[in-house]
C-alpha atoms as a PDB file:
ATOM      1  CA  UNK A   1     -15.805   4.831  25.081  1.00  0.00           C
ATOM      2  CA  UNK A   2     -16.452   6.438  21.292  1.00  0.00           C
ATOM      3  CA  UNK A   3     -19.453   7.868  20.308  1.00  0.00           C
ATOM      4  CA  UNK A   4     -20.486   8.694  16.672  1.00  0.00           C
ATOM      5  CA  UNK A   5     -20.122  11.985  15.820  1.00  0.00           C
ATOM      6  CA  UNK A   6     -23.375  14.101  15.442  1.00  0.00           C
ATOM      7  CA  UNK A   7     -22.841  16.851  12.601  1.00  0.00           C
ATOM      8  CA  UNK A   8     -25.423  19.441  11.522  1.00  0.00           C
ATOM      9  CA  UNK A   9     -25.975  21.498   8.908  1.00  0.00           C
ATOM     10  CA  UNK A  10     -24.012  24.391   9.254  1.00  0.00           C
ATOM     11  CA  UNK A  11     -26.168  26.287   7.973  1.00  0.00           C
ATOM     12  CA  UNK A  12     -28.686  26.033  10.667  1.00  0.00           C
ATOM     13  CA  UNK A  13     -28.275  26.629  14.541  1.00  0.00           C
ATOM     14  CA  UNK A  14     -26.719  23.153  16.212  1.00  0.00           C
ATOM     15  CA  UNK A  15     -28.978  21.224  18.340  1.00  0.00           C
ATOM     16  CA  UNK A  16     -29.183  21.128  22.801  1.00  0.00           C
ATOM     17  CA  UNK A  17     -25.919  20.176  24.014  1.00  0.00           C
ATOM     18  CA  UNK A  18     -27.000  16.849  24.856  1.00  0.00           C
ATOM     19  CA  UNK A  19     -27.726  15.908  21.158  1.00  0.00           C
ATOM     20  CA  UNK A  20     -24.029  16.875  20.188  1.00  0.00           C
ATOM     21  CA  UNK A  21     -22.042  14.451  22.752  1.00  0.00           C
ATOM     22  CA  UNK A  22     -24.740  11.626  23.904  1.00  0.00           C
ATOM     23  CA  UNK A  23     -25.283   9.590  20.302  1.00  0.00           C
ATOM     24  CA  UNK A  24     -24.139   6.486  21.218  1.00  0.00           C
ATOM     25  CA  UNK A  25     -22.433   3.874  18.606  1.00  0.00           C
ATOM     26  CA  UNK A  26     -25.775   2.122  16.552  1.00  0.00           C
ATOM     27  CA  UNK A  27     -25.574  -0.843  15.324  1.00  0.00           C
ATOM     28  CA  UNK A  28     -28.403  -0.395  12.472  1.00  0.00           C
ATOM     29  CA  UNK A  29     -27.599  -1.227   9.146  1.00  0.00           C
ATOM     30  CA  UNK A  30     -29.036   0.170   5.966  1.00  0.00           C
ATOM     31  CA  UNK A  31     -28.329  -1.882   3.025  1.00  0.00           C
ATOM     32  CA  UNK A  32     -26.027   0.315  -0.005  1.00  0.00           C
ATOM     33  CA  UNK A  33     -27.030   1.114  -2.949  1.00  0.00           C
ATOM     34  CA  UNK A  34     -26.014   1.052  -6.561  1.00  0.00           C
ATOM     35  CA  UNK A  35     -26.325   4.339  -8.219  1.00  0.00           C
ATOM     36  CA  UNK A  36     -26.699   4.156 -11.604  1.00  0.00           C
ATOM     37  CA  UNK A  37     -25.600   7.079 -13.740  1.00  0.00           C
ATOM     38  CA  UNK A  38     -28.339   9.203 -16.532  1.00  0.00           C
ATOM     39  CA  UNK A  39     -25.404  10.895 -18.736  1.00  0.00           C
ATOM     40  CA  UNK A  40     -24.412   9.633 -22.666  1.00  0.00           C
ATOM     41  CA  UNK A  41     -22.457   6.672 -22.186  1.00  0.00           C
ATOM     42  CA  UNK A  42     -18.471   6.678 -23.300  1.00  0.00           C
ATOM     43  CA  UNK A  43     -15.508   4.547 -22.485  1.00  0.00           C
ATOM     44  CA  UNK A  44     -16.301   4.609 -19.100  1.00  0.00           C
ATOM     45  CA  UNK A  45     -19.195   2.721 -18.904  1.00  0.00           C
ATOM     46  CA  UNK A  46     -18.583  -0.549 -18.637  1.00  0.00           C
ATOM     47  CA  UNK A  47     -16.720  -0.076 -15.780  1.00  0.00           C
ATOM     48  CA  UNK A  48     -18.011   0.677 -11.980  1.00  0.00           C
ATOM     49  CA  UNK A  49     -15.678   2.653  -9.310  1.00  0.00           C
ATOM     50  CA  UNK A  50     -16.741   1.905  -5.732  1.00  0.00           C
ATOM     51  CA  UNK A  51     -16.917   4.797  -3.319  1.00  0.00           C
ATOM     52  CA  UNK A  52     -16.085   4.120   0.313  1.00  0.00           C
ATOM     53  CA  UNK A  53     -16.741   7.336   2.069  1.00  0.00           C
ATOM     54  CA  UNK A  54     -19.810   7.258   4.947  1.00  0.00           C
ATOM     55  CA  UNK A  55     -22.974   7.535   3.379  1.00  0.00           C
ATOM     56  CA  UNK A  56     -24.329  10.725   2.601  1.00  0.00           C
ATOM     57  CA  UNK A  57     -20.684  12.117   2.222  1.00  0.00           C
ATOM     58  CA  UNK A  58     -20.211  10.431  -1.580  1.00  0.00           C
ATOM     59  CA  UNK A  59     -22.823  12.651  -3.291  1.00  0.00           C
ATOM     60  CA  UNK A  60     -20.114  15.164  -4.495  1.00  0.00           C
ATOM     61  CA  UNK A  61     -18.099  12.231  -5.878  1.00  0.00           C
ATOM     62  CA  UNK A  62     -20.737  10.135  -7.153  1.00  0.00           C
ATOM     63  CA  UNK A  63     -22.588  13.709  -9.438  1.00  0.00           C
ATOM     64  CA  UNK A  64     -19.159  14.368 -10.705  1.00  0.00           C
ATOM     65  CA  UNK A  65     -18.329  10.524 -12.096  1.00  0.00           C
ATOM     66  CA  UNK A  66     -22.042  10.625 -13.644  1.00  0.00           C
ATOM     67  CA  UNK A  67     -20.886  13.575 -15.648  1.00  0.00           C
ATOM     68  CA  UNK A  68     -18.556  11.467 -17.447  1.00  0.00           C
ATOM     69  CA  UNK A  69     -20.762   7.760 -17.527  1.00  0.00           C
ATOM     70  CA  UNK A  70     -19.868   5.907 -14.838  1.00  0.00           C
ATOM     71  CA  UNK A  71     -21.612   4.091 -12.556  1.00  0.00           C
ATOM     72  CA  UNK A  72     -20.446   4.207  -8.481  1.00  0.00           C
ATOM     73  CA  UNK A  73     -21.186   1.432  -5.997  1.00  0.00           C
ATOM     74  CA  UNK A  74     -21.716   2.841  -3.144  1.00  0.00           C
ATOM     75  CA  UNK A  75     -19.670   1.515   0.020  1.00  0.00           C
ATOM     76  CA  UNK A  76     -18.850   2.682   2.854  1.00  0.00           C
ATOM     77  CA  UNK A  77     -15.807   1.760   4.776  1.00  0.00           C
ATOM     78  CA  UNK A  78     -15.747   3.322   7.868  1.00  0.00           C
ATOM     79  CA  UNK A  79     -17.328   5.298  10.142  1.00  0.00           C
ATOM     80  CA  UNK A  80     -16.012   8.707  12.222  1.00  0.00           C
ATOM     81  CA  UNK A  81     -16.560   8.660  16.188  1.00  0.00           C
ATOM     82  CA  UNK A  82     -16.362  11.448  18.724  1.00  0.00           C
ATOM     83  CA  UNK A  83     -13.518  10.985  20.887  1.00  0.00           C
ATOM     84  CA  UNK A  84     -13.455  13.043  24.454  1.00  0.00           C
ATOM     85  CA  UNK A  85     -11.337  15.828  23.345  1.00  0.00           C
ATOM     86  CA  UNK A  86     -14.132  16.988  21.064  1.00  0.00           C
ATOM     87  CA  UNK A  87     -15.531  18.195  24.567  1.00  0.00           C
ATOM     88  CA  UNK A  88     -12.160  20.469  24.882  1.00  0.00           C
ATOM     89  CA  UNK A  89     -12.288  21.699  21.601  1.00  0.00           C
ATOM     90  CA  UNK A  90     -15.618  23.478  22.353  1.00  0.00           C
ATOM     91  CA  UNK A  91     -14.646  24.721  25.534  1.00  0.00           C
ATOM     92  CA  UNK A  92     -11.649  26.638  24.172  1.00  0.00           C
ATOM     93  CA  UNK A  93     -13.185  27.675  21.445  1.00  0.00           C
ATOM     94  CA  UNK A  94     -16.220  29.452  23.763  1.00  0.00           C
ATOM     95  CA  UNK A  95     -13.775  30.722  26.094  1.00  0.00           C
ATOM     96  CA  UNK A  96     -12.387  32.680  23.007  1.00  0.00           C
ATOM     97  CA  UNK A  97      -8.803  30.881  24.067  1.00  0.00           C
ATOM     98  CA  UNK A  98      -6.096  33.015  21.508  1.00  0.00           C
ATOM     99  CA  UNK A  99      -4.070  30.774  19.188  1.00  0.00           C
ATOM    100  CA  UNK A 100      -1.464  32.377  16.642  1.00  0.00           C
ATOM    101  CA  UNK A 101      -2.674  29.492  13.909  1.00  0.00           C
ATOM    102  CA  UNK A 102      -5.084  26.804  14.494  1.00  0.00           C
ATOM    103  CA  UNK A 103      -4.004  23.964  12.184  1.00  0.00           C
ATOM    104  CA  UNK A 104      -6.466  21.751   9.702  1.00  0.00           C
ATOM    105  CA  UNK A 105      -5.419  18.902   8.398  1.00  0.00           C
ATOM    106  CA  UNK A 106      -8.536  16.897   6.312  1.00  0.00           C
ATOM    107  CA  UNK A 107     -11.759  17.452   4.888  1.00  0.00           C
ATOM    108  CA  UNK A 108     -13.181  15.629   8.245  1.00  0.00           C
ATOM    109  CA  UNK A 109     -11.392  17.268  10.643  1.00  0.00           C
ATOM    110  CA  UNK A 110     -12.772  21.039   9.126  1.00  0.00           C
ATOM    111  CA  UNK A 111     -16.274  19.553   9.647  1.00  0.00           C
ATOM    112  CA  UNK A 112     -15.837  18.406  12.982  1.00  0.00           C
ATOM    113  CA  UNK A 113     -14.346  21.831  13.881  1.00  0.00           C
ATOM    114  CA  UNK A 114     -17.249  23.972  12.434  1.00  0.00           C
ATOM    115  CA  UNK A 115     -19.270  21.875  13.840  1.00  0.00           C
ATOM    116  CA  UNK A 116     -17.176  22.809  17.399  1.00  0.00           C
ATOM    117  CA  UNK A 117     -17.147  26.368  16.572  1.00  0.00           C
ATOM    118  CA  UNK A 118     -21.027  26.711  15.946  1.00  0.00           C
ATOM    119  CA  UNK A 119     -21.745  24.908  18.630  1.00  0.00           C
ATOM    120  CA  UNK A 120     -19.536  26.730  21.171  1.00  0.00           C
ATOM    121  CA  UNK A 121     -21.035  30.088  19.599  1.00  0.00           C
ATOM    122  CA  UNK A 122     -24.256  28.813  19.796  1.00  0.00           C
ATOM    123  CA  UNK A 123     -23.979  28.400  23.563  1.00  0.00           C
ATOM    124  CA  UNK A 124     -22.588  31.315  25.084  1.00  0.00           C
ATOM    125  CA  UNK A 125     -23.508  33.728  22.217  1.00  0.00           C
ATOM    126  CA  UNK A 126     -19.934  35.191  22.265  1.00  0.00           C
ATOM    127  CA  UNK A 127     -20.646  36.702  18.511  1.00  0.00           C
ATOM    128  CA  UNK A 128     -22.506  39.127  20.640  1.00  0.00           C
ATOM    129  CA  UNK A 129     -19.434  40.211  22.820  1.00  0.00           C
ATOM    130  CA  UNK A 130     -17.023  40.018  19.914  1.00  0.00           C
ATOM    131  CA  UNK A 131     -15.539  36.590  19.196  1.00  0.00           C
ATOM    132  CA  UNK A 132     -12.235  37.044  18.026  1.00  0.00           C
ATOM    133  CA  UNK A 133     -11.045  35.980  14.247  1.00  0.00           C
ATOM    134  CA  UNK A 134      -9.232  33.382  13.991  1.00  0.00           C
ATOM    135  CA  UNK A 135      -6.179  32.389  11.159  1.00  0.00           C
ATOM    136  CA  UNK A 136      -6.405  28.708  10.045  1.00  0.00           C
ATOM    137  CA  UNK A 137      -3.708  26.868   7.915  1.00  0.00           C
ATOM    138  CA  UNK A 138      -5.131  23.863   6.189  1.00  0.00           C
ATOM    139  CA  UNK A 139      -3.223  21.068   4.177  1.00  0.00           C
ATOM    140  CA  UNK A 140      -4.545  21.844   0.761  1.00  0.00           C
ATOM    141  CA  UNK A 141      -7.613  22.858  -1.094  1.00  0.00           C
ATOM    142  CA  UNK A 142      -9.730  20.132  -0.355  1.00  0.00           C
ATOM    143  CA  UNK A 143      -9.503  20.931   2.996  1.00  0.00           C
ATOM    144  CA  UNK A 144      -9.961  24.569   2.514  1.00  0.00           C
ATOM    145  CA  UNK A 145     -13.184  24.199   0.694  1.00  0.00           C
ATOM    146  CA  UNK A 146     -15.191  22.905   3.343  1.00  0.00           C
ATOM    147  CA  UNK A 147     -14.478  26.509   5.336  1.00  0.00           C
ATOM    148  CA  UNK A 148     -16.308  27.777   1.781  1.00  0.00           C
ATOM    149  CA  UNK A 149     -19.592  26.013   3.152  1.00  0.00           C
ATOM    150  CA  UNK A 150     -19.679  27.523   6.836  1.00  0.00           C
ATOM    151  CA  UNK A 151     -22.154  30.470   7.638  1.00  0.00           C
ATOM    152  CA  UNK A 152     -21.363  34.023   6.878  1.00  0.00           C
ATOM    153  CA  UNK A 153     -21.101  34.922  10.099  1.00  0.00           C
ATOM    154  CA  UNK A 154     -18.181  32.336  10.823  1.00  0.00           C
ATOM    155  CA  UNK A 155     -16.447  33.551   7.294  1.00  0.00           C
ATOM    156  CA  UNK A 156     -16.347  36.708   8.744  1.00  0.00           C
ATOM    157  CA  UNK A 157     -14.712  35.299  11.971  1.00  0.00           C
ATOM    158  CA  UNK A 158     -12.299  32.540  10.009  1.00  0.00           C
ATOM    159  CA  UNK A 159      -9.574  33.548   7.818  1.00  0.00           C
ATOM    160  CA  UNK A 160      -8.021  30.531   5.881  1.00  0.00           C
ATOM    161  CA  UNK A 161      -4.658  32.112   5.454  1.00  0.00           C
ATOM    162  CA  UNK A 162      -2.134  29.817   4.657  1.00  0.00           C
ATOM    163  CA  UNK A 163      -2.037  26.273   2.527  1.00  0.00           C
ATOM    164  CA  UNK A 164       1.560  24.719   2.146  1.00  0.00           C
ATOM    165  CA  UNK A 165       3.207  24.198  -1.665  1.00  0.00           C
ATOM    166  CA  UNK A 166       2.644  20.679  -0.728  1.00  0.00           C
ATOM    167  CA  UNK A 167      -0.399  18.963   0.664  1.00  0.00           C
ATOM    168  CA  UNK A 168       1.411  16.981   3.207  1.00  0.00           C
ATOM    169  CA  UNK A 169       1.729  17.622   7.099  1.00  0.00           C
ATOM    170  CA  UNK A 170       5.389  17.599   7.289  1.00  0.00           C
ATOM    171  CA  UNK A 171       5.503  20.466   4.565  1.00  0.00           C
ATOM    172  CA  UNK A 172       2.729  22.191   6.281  1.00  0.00           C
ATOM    173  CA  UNK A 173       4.856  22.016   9.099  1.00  0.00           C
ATOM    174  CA  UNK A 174       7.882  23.234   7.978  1.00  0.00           C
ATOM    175  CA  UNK A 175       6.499  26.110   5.780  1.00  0.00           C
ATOM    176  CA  UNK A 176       4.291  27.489   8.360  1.00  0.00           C
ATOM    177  CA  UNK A 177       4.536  31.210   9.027  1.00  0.00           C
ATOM    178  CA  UNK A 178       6.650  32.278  12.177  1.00  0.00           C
ATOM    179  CA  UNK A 179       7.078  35.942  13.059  1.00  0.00           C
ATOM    180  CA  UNK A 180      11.116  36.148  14.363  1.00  0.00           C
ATOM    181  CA  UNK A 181      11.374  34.135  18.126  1.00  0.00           C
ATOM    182  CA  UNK A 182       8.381  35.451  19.063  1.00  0.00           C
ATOM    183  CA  UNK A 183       6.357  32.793  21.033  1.00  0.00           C
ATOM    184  CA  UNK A 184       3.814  31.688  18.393  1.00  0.00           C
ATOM    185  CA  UNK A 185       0.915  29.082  19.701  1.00  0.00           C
ATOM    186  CA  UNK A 186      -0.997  26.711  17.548  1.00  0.00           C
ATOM    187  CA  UNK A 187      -3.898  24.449  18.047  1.00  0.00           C
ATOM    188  CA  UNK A 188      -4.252  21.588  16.276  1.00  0.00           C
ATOM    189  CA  UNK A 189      -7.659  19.273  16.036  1.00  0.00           C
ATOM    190  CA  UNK A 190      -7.151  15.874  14.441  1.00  0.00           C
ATOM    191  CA  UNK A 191      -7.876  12.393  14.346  1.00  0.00           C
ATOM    192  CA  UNK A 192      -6.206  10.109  16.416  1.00  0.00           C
ATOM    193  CA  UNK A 193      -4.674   8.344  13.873  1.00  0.00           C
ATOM    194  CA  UNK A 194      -2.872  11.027  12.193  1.00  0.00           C
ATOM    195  CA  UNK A 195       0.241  11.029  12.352  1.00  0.00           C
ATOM    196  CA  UNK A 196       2.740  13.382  14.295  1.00  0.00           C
ATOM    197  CA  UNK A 197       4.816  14.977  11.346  1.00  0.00           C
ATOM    198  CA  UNK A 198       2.305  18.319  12.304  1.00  0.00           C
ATOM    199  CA  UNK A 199       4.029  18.897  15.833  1.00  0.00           C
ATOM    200  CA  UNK A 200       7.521  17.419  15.437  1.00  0.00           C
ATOM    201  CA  UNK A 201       8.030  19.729  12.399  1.00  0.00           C
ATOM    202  CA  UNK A 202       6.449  22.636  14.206  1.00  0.00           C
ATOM    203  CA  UNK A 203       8.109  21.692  17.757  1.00  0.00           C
ATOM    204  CA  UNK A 204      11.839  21.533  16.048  1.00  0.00           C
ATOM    205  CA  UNK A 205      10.830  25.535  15.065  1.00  0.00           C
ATOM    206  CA  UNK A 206       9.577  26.719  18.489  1.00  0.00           C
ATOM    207  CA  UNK A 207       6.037  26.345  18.227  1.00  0.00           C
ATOM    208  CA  UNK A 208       4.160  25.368  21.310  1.00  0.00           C
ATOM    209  CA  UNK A 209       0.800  23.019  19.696  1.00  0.00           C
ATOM    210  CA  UNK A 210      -1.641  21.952  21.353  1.00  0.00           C
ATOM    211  CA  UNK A 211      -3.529  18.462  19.905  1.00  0.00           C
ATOM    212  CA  UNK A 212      -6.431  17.577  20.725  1.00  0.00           C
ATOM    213  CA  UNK A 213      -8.001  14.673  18.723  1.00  0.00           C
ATOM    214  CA  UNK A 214     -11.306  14.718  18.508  1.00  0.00           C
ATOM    215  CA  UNK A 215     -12.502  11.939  16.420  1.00  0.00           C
ATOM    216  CA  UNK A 216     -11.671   8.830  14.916  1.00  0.00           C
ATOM    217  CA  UNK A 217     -12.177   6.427  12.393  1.00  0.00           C
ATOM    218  CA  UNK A 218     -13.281   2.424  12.739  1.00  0.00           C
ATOM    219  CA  UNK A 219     -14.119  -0.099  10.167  1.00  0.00           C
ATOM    220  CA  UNK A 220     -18.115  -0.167   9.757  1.00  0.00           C
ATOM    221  CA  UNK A 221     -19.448  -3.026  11.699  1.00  0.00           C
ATOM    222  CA  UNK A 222     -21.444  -4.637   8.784  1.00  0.00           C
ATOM    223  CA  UNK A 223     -21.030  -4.923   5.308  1.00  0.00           C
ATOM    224  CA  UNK A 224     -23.585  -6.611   2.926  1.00  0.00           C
ATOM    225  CA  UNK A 225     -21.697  -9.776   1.398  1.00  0.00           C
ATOM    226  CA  UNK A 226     -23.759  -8.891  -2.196  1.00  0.00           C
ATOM    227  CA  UNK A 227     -22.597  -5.911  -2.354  1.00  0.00           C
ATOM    228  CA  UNK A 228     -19.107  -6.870  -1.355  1.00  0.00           C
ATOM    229  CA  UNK A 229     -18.688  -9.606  -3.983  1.00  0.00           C
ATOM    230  CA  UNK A 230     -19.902  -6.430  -6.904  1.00  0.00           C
ATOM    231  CA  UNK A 231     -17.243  -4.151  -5.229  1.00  0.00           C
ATOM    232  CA  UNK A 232     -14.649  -6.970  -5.676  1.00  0.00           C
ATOM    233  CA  UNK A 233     -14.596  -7.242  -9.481  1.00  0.00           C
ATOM    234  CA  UNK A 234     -15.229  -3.515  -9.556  1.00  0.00           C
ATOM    235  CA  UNK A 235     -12.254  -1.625 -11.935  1.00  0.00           C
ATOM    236  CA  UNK A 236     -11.260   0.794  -9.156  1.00  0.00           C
ATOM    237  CA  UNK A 237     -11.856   1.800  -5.526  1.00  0.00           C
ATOM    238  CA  UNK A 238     -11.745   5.533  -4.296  1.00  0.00           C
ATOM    239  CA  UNK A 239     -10.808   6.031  -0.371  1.00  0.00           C
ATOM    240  CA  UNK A 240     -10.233   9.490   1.070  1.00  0.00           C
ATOM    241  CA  UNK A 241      -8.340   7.826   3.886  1.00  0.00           C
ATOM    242  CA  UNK A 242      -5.410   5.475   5.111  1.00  0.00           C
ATOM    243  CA  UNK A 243      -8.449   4.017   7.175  1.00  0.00           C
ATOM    244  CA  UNK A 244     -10.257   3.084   4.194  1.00  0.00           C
ATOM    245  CA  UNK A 245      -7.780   1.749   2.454  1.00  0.00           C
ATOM    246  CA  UNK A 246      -6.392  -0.515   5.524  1.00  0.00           C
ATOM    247  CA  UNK A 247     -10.516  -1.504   5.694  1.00  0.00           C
ATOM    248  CA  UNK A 248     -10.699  -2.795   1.752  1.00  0.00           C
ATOM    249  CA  UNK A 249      -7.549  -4.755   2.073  1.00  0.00           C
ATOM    250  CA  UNK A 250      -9.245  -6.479   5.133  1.00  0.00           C
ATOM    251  CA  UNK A 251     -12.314  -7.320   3.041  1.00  0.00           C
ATOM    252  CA  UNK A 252      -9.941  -8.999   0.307  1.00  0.00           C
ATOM    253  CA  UNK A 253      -9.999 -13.009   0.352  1.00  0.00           C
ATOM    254  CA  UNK A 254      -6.760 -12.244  -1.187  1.00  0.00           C
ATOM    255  CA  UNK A 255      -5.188  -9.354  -1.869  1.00  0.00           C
ATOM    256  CA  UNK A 256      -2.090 -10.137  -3.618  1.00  0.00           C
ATOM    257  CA  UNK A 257      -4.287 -11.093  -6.197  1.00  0.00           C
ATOM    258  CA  UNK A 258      -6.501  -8.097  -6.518  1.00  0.00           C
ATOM    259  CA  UNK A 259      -6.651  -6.643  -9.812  1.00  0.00           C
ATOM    260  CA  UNK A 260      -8.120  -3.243  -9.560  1.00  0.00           C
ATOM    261  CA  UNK A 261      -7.031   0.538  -8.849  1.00  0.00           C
ATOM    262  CA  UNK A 262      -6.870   2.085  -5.920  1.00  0.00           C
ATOM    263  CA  UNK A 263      -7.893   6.142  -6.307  1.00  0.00           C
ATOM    264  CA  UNK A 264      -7.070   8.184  -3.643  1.00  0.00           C
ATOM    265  CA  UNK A 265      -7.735  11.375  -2.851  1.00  0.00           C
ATOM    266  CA  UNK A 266      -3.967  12.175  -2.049  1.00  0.00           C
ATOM    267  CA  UNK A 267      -0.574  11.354  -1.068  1.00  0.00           C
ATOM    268  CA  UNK A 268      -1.387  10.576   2.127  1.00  0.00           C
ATOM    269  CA  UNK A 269      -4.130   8.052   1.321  1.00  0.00           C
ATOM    270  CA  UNK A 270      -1.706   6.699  -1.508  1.00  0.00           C
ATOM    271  CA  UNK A 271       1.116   6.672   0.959  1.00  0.00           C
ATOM    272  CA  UNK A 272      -0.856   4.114   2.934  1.00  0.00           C
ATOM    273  CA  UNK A 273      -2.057   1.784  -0.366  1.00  0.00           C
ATOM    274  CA  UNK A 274       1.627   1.294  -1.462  1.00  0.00           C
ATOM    275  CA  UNK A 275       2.864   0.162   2.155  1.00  0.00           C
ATOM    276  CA  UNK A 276      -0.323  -2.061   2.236  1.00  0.00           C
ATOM    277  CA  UNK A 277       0.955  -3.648  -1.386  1.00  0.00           C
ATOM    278  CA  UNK A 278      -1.441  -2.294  -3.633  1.00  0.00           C
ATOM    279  CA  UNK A 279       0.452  -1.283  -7.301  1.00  0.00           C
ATOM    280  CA  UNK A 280      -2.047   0.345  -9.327  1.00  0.00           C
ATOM    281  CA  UNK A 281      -2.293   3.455  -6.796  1.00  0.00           C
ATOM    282  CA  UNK A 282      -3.128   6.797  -8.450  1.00  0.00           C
ATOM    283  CA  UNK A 283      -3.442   9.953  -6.828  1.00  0.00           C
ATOM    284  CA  UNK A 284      -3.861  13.800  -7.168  1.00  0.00           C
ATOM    285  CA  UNK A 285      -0.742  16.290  -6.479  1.00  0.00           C
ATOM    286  CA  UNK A 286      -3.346  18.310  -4.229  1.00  0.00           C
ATOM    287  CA  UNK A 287      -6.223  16.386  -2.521  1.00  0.00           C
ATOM    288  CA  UNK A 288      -9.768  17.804  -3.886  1.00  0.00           C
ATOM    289  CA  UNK A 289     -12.291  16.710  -5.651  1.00  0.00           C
ATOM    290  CA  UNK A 290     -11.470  17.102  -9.095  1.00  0.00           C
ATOM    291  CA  UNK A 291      -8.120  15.895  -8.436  1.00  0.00           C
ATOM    292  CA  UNK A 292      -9.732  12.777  -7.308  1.00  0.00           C
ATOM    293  CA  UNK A 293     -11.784  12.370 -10.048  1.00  0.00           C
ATOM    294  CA  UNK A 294      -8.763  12.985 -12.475  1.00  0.00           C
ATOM    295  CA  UNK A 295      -6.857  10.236 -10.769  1.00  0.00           C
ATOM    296  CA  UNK A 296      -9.763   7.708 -11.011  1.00  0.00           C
ATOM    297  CA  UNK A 297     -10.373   8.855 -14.674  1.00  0.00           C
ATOM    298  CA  UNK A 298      -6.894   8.241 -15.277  1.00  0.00           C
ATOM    299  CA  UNK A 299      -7.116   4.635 -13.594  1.00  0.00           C
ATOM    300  CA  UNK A 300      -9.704   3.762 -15.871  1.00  0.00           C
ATOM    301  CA  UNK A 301      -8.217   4.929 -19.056  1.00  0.00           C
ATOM    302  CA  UNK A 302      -4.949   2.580 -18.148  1.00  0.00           C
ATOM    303  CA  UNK A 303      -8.033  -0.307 -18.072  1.00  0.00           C
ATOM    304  CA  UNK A 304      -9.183   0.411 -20.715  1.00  0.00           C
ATOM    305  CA  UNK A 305      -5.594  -0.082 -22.443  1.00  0.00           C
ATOM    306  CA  UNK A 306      -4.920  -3.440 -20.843  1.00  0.00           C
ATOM    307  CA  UNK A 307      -8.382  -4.760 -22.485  1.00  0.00           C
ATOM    308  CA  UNK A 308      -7.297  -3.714 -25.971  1.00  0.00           C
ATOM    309  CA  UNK A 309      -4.316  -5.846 -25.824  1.00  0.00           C
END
């Protein structure tokens, strides 16, 4: 059984132990919201990009669209759960288990590990009997900058020391540092449904990885029909996930006939929309957020061509 995963604030101690792996799966709904933006209006304006992310994890997206005048419909997609192996993450993180790298490969799977790695700390107090540091590679700078928002005390303990020329797994993979034939371990924390280019690139090299996936993503179990039908004529949709994207193509009566843009927030994501049939897919060459707003700025602007012909 999944449950949903409980994160808080990193900036704060983490809650009993009980609080972190008991939240079971709700069922509540809260109805979405239209956020409506207060900047000048320009080109933009007339047209509305839906965000898909969970709610309370668009903010950063939605400020930085208002900036330029356009409105974001707020709705989410999908929803992250716990999976067991969350559990063994903490574990080997509070028994100060030695890695060579440990391996980060999306903005969600950095939160779930700081999450992990203040909560282990938390618990047995190892800062106290001098926690080791520990050398993450993540997949690009999106990824990176959510190590920028842990606690000092973890900065001091996490050194992000290596992002590939190429925000994909199988380039991470392949470019990874390796010192000679020495045995070199790696850990790597991921969803379930990412794929395996991280440890068949880094197997073929001699790496011995350890996976452990800790969460995953589901559709959300409820989404309001209004809103839906507003999201539909909408002039582009921004996903940060193959997940999402497989999610809005099941929403569509009919997708072949879909007119809008689908902005993601990189070539994975975009990967996933072309295989799914979508043919207005934009995306950054290095997943972060102004990237992604880039891409969906640039979606817009080819609108905004087609309705001056």
């Amino acid at each position: 059984m999944t449950t949903k995963i409980c994160l808080f604030s990193l900036s704060t101690p983490p809650p009993p132990p009980q609080l972190l792996l008991s939240h079971r799966r709700s069922n509540l709904f809260l109805p979405f919201k239209v956020r409506a933006s207060t900047f000048p209006v320009n080109s933009f304006s007339n047209h509305q990009v839906v965000v898909t992310r969970e709610r309370g994890k668009n903010d950063k997206l939605i400020s930085a669209l208002a900036k330029h005048g356009i409105n974001s419909l707020e709705l989410p997609l999908i929803q992250h759960m716990q999976l067991p192996d969350l559990e063994k993450l903490i574990y080997l993180l509070s028994a100060a288990t030695s890695f060579d790298w440990i391996i980060i490969t999306s903005p969600e799977a950095a939160l779930v590990f700081l999450q992990a790695w203040n909560y282990s700390h938390f618990i047995y107090n190892l800062r106290a009997a001098g926690t080791p540091s520990v050398k993450v590679a993540v997949v690009g700078t999106g990824t990176a900058s959510i190590f920028d928002e842990a606690t000092p005390s973890s900065k001091q303990l996490i050194e992000v020391a290596f992002t590939p020329s190429k925000a994909t797994g199988k380039v991470l993979a392949s470019e990874l540092p390796k010192h000679g034939s020495e045995r070199c371990t790696v850990l790597y924390p991921a969803s379930a449904k990412a794929s395996r280019d991280i440890e068949e690139g880094l197997s073929k090299r001699g790496f011995q990885i350890t996976r452990l996936n800790t969460y995953t993503t589901e559709p959300v179990q409820h989404v309001d029909q209004m809103i839906l039908q507003q999201a539909l004529s909408a002039s582009v949709v921004a996903v940060a996930s193959p997940s999402a994207v497989r999610a809005w193509v099941n929403l569509l009566p009919e997708p072949e006939n879909w007119s809008g843009s689908v902005a993601c927030i990189g070539e994975t994501t975009a990967s996933a929309a072309r295989k799914l049939g979508f043919r207005s897919v934009y995306h950054p060459s290095s997943p972060c957020l102004q990237g992604w707003v880039d891409s969906i700025l640039d979606a817009l602007r080819i609108h905004n061509q087609f309705l001056k012909v």
